[in-house]
C-alpha atoms as a PDB file:
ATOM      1  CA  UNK A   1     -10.130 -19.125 -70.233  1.00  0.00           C
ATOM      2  CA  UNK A   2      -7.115 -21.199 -69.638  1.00  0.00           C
ATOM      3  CA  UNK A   3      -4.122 -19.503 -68.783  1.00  0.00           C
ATOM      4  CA  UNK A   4      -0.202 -20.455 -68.256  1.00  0.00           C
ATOM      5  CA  UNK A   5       1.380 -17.258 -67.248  1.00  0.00           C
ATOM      6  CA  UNK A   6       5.645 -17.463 -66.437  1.00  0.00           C
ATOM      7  CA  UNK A   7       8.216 -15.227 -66.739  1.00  0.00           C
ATOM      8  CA  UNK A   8      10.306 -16.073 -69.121  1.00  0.00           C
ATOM      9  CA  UNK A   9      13.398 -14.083 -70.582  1.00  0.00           C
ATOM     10  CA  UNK A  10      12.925 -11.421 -69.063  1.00  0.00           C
ATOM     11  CA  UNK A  11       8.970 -10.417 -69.041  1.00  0.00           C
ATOM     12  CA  UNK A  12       5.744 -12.119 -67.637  1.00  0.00           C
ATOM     13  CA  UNK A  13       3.297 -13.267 -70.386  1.00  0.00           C
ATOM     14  CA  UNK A  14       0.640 -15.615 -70.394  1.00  0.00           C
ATOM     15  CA  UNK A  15      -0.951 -18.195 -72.701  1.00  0.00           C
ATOM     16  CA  UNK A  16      -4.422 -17.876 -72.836  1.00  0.00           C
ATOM     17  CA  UNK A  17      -7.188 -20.433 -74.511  1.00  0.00           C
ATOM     18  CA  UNK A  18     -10.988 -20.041 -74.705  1.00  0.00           C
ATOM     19  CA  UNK A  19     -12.462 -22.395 -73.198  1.00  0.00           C
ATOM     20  CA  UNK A  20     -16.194 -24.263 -73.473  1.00  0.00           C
ATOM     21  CA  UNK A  21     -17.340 -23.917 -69.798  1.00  0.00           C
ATOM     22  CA  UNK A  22     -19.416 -27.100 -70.671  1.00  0.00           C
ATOM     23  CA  UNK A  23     -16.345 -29.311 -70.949  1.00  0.00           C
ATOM     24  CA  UNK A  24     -15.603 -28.795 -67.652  1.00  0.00           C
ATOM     25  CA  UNK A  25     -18.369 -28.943 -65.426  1.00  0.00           C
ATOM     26  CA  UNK A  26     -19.185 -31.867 -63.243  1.00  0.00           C
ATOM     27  CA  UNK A  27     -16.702 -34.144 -64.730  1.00  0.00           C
ATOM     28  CA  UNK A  28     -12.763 -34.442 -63.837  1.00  0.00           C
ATOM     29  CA  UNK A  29     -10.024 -33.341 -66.834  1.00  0.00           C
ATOM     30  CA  UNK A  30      -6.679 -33.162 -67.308  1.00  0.00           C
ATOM     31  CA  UNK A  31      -4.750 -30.252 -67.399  1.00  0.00           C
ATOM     32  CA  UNK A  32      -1.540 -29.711 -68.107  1.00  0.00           C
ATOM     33  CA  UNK A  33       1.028 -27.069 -69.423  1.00  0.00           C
ATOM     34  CA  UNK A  34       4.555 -27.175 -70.641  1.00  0.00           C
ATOM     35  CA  UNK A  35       7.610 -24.831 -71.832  1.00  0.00           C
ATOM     36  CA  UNK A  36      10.367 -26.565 -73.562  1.00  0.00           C
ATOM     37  CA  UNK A  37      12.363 -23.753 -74.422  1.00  0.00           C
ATOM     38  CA  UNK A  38      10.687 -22.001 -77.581  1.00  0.00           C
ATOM     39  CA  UNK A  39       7.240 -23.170 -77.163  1.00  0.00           C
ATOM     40  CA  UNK A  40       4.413 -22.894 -74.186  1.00  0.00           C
ATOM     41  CA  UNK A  41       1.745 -25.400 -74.683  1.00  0.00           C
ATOM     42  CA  UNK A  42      -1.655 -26.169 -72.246  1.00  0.00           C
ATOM     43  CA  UNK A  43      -3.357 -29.529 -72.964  1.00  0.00           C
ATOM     44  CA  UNK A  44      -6.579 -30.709 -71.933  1.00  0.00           C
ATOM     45  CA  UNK A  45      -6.765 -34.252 -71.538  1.00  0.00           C
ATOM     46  CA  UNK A  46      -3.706 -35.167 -73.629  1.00  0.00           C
ATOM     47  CA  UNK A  47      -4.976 -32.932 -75.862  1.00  0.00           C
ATOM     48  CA  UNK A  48      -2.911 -29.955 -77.551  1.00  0.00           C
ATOM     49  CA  UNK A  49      -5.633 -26.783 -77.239  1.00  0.00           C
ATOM     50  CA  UNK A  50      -3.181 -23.722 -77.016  1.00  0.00           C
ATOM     51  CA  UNK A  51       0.730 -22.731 -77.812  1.00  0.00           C
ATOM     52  CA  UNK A  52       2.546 -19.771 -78.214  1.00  0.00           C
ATOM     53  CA  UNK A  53       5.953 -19.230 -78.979  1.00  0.00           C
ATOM     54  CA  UNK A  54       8.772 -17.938 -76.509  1.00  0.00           C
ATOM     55  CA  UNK A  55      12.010 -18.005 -75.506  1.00  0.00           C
ATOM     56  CA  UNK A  56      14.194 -18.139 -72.576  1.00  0.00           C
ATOM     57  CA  UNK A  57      14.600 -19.118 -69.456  1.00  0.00           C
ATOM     58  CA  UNK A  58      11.464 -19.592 -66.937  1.00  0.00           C
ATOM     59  CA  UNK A  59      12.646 -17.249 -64.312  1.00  0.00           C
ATOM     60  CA  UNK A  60      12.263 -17.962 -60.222  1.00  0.00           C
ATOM     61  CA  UNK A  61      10.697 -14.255 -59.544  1.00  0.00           C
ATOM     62  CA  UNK A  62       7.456 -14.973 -58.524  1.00  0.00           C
ATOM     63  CA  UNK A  63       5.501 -18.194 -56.130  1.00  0.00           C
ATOM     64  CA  UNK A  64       4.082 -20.914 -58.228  1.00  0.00           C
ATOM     65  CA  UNK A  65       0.042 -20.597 -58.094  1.00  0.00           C
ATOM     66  CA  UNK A  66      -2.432 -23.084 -59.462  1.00  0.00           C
ATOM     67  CA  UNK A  67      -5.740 -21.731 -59.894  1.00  0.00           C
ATOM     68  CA  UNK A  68      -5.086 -18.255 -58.411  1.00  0.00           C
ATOM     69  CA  UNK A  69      -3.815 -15.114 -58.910  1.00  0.00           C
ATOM     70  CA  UNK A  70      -2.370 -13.566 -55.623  1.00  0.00           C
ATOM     71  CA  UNK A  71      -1.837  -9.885 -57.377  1.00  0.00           C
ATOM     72  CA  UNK A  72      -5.110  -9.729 -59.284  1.00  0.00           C
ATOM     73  CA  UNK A  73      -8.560  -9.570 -57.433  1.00  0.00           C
ATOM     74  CA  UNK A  74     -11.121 -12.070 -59.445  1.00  0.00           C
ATOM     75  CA  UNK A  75      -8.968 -15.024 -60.819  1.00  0.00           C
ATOM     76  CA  UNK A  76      -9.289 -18.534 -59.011  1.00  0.00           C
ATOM     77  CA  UNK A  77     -10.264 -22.008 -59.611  1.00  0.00           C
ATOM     78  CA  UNK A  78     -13.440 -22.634 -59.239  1.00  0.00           C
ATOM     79  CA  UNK A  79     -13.308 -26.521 -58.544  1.00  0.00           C
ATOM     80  CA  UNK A  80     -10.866 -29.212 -57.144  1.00  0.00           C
ATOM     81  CA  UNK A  81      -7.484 -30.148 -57.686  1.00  0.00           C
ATOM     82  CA  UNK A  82      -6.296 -33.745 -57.275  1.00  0.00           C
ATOM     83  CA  UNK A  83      -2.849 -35.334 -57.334  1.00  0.00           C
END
């Protein structure tokens, strides 16, 4: 899966889409994920797949990580980042 994990007002959640491991091997895509206030979002090559609905601030508690997750053995990117 996909996941955009922040805490926001208050208490750490996550977004998380099911994925198609297919559509990403061996090829470069786009990801990207944004919070405007009432709604998380993750698209995949300008494409919407995911949203949830939350509210609140983002809150500065914890380091930003992309494609890792320091406190839980077993999650990382499995790939390349670029730009």
């Amino acid at each position: 899966s996909v996941s955009f994990g922040a805490n926001i007002g208050g208490g750490y959640n996550e977004l998380d889409v099911s994925i198609q491991t297919s559509d990403f091997l061996n090829k470069w895509v786009h990801l990207a994920a944004t919070y405007d206030g009432s709604t998380k979002k993750i698209f995949k090559d300008g494409v919407l797949i995911g949203s949830q609905a939350a509210t609140g601030n983002i809150l500065p508690t914890s380091i930003l990580g992309i494609g890792y997750a320091a406190d839980i053995n077993g999650e990382f990117l499995n790939g390349q980042l670029d730009e």
